[in-house]
N, C-alpha and C. Protein backbone atom coordinates (compact mmCIF):
# COMPACT_ATOMS: atom_id res chain seq x y z
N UNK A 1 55.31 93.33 83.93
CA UNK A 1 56.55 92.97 84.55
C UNK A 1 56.24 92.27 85.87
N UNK A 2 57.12 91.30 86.23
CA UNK A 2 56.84 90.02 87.49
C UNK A 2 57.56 91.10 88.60
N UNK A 3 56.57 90.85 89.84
CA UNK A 3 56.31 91.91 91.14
C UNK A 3 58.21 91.62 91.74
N UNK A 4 58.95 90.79 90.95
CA UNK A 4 60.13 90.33 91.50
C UNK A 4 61.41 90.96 90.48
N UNK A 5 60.95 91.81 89.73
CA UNK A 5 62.02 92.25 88.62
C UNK A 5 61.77 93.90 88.60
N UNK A 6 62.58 94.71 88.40
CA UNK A 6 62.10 96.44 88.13
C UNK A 6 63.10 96.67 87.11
N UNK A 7 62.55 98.04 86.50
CA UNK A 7 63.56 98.17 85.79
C UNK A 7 64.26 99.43 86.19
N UNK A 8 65.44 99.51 85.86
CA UNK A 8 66.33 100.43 86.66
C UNK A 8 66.96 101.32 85.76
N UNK A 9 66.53 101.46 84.23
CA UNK A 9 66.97 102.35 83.19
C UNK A 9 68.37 101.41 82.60
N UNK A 10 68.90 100.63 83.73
CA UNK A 10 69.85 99.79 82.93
C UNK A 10 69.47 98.30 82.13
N UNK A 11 68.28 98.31 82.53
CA UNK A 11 67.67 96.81 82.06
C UNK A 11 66.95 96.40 83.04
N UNK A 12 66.95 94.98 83.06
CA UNK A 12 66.08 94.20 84.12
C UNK A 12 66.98 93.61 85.24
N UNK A 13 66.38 93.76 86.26
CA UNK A 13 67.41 93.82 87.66
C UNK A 13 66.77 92.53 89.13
N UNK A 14 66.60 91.56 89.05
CA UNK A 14 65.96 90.63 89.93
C UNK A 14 65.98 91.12 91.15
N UNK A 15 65.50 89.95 92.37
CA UNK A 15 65.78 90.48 93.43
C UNK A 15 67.32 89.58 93.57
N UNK A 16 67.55 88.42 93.32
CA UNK A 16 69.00 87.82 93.14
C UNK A 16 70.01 88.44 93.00
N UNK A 17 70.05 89.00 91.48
CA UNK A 17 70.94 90.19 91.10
C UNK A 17 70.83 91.18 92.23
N UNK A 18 70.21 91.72 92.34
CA UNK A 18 70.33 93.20 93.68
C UNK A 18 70.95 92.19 95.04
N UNK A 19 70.53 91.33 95.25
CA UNK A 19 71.25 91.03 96.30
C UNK A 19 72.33 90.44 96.08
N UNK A 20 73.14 90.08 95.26
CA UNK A 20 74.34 89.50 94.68
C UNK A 20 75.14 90.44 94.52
N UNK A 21 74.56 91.74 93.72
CA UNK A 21 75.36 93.03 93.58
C UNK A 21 75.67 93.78 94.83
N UNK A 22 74.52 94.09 95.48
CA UNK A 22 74.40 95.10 95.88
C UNK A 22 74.49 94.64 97.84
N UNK A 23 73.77 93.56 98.20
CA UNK A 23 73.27 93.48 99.48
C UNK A 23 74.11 92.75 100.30
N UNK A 24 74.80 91.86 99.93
CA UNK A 24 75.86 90.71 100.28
C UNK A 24 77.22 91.12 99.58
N UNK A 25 78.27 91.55 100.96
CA UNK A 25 80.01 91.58 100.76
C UNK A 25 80.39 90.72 100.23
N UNK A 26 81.00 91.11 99.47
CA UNK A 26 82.05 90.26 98.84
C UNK A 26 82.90 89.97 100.32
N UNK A 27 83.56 88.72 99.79
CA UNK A 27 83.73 87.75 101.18
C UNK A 27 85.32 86.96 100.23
N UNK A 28 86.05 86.94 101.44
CA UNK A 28 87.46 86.25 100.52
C UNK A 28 87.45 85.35 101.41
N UNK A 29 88.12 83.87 101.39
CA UNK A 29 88.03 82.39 101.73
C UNK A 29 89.76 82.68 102.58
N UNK A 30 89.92 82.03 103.79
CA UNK A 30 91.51 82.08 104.17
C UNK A 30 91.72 81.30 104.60
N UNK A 31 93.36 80.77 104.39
CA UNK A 31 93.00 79.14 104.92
C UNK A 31 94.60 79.45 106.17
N UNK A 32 94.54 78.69 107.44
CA UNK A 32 95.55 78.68 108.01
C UNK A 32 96.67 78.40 107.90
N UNK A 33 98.07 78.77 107.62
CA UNK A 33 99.44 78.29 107.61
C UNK A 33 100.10 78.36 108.69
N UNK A 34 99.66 78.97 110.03
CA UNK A 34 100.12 78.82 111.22
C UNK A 34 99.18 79.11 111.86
N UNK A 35 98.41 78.16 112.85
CA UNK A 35 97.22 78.65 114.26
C UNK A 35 97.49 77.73 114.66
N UNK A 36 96.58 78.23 115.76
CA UNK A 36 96.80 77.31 116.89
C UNK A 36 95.84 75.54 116.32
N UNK A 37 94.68 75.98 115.79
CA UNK A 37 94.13 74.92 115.21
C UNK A 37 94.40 75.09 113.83
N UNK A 38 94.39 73.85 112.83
CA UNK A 38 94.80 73.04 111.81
C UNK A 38 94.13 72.16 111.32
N UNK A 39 93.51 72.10 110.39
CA UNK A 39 93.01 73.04 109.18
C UNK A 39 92.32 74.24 109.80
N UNK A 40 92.21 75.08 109.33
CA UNK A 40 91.41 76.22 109.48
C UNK A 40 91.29 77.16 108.40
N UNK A 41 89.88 77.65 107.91
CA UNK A 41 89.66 78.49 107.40
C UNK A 41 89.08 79.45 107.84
N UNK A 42 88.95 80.70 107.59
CA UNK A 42 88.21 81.90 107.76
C UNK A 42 87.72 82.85 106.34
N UNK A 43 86.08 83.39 106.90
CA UNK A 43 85.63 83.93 105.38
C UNK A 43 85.79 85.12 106.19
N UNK A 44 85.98 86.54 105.32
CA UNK A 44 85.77 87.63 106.28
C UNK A 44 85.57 88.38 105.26
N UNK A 45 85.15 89.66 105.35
CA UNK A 45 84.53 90.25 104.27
C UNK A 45 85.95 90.88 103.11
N UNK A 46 85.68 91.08 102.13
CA UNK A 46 87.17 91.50 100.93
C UNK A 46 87.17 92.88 101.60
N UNK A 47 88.96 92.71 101.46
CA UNK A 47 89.46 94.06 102.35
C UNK A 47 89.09 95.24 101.14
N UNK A 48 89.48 94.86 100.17
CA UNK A 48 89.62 95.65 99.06
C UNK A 48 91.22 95.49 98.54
N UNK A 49 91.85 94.78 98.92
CA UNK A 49 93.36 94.33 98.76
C UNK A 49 93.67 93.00 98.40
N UNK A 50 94.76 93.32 97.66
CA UNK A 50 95.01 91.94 96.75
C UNK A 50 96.22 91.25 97.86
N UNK A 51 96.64 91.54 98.96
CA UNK A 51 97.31 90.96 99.87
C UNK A 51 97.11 89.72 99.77
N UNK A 52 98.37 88.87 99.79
CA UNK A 52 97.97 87.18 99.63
C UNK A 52 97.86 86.51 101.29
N UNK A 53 98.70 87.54 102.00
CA UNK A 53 98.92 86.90 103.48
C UNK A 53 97.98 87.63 104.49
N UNK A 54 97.87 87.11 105.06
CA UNK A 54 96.51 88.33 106.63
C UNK A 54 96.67 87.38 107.96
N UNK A 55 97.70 88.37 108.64
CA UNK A 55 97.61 87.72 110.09
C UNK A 55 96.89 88.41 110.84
N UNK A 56 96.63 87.42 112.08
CA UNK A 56 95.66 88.07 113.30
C UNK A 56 95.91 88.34 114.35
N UNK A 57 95.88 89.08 114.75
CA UNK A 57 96.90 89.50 116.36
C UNK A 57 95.50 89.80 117.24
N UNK A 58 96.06 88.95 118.39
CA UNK A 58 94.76 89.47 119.77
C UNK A 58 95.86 90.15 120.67
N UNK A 59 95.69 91.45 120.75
CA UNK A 59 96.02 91.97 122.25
C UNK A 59 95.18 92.28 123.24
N UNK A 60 95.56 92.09 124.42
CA UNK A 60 95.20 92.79 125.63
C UNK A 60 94.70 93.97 125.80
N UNK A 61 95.05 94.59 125.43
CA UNK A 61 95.36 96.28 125.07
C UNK A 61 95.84 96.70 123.77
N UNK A 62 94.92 97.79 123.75
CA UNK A 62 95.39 98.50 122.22
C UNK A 62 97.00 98.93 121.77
N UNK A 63 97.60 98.19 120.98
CA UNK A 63 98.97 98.61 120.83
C UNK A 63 99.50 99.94 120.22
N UNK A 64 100.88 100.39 119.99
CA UNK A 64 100.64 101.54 119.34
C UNK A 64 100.54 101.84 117.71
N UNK A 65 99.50 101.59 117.55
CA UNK A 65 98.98 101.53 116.31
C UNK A 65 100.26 102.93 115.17
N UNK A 66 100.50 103.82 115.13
CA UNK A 66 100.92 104.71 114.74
C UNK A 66 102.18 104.24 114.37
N UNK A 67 103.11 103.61 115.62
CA UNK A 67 104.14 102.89 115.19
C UNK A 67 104.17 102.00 114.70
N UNK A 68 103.08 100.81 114.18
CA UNK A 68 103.22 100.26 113.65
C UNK A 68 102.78 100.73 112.49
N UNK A 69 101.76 101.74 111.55
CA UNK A 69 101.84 101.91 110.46
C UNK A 69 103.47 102.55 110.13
N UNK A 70 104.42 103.12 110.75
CA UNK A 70 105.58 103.71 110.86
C UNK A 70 106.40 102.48 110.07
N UNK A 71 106.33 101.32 110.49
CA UNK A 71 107.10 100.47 110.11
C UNK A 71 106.45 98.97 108.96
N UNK A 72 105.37 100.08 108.64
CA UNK A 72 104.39 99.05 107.80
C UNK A 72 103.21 97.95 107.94
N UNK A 73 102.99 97.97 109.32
CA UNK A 73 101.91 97.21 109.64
C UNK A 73 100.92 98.12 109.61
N UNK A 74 99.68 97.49 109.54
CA UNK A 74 98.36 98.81 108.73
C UNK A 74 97.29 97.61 109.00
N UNK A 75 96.82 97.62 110.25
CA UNK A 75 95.83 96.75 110.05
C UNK A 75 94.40 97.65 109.49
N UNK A 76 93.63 96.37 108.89
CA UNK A 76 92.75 96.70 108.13
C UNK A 76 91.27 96.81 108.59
N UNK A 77 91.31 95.42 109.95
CA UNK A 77 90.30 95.31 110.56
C UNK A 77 90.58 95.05 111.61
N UNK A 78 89.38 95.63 112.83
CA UNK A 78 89.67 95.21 113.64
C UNK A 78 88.31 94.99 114.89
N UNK A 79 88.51 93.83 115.52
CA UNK A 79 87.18 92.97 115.87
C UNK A 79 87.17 93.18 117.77
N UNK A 80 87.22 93.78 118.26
CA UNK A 80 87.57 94.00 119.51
C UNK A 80 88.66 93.99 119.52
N UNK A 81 89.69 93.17 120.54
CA UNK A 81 90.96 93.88 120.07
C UNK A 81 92.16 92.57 119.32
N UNK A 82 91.12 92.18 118.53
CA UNK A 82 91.62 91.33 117.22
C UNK A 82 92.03 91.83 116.17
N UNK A 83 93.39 92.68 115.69
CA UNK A 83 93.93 93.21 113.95
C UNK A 83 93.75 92.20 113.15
N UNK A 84 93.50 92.78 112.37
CA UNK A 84 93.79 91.85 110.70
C UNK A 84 94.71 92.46 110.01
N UNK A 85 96.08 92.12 109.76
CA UNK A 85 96.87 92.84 108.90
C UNK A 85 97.50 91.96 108.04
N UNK A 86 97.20 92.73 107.01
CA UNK A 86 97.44 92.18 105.16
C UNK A 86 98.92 92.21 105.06
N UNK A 87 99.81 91.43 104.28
CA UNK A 87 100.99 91.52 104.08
C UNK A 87 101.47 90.99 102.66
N UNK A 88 102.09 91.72 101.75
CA UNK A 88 102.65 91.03 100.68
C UNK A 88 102.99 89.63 100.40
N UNK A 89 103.66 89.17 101.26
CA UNK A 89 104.24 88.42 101.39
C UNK A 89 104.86 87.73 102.88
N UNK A 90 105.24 86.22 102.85
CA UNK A 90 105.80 86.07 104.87
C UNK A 90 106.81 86.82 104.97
N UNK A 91 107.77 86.78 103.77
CA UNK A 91 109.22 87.86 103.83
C UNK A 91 108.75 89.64 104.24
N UNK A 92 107.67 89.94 103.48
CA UNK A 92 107.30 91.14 104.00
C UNK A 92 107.18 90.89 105.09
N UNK A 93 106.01 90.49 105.94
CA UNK A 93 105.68 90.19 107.25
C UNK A 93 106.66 90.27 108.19
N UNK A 94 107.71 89.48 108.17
CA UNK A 94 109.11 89.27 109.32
C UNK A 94 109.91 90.50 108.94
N UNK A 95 110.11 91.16 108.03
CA UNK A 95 110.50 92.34 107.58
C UNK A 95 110.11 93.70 108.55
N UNK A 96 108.41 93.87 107.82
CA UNK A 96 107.97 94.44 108.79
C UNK A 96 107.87 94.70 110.53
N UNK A 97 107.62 93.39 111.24
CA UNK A 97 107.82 92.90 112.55
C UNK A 97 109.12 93.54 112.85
N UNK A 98 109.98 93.16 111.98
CA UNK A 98 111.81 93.64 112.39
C UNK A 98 111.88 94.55 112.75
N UNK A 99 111.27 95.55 111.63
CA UNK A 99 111.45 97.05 111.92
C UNK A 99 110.86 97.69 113.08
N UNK A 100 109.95 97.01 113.41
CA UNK A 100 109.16 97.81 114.43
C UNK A 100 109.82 97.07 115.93
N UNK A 101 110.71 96.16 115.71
CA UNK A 101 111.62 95.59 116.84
C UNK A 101 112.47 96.52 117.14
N UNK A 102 113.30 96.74 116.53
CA UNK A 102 114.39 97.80 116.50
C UNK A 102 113.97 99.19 116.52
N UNK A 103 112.66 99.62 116.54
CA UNK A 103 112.42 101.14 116.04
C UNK A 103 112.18 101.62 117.61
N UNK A 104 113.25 102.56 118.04
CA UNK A 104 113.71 103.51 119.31
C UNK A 104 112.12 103.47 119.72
N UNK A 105 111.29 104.33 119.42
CA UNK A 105 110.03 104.92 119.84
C UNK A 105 109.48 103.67 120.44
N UNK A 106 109.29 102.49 119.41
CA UNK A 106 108.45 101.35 119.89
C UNK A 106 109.17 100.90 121.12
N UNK A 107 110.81 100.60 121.46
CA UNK A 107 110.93 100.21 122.85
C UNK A 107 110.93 101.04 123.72
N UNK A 108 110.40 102.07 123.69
CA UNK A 108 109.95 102.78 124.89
C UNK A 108 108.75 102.55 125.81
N UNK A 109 107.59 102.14 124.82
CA UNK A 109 106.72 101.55 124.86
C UNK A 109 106.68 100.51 125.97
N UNK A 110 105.88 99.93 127.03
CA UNK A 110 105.59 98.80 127.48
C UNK A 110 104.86 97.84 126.19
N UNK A 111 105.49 96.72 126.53
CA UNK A 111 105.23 95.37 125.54
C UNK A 111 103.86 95.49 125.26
N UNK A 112 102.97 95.58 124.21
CA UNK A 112 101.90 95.38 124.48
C UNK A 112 101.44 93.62 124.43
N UNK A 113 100.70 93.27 125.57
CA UNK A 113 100.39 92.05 125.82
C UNK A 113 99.29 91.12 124.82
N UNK A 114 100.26 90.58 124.07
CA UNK A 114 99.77 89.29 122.74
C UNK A 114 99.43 88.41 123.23
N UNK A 115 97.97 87.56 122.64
CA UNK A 115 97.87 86.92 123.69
C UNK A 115 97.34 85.90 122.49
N UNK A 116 96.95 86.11 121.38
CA UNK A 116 97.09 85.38 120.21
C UNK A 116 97.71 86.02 118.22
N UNK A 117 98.65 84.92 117.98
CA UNK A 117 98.71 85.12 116.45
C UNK A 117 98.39 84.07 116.18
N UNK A 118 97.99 84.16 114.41
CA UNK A 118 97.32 83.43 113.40
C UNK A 118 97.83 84.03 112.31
N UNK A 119 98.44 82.98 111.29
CA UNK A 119 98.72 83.50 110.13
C UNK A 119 97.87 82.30 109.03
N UNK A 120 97.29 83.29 107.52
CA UNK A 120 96.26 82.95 107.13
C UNK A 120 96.38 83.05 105.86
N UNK A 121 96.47 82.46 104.42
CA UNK A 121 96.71 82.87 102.86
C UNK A 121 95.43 82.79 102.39
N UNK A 122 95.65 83.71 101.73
CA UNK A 122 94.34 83.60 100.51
C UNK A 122 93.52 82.32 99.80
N UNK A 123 93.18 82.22 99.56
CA UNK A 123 92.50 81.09 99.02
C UNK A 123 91.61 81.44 97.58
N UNK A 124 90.94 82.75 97.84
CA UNK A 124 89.19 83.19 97.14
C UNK A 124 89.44 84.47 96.96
């Protein structure tokens, strides 16, 4: 057997295959429908969600995360204080946002300070 193949009881396994399977994320392709720049894509690793929409929010400060899963925002990732949150749909999206406009608890809250959005569709 070649010093580049083993066998793993399931058959023959390369080093390609192991790193195709196993070593390298799966990665989904996103292309911009609203940023600040145009065209834009982004690869970022697969959430594990079939979400077609993923916006990006930069705050200042950590917002209150709790209230927003309350009203359906659930971000998935998050890059310093960059969210990634998945959305059904844009109708979901403004839906969601709504609720957490109107929801008592959240205007108690000081605003938390946005300082960028990006909205982004699937592509891959």
């Amino acid at each position: 057997m070649a010093p580049e193949t083993s066998e793993n009881g399931l058959g023959v396994i390369d080093r390609r295959s192991f790193f195709t399977l196993f070593a390298i994320p799966r990665m989904i392709v996103l292309e911009a429908i609203a940023a600040p720049r145009m065209p834009d894509l982004k690869l970022i690793p697969d959430p594990e969600t079939q979400a077609p929409v993923f916006e990006f929010r930069t705050y200042l400060s950590q917002p209150p995360l709790d209230l927003f899963r309350k009203a359906g925002i659930v971000p998935i990732r998050k890059s310093g204080n960059t969210y990634v949150i998945p959305f059904a749909s844009l109708s979901a999206r403004q839906s969601a946002w709504a609720a957490l406009a109107v929801d008592e608890e959240f205007r108690k809250f000081p605003e938390p300070k946005l300082t960028h959005i990006s909205i982004y569709r699937r592509l891959a």
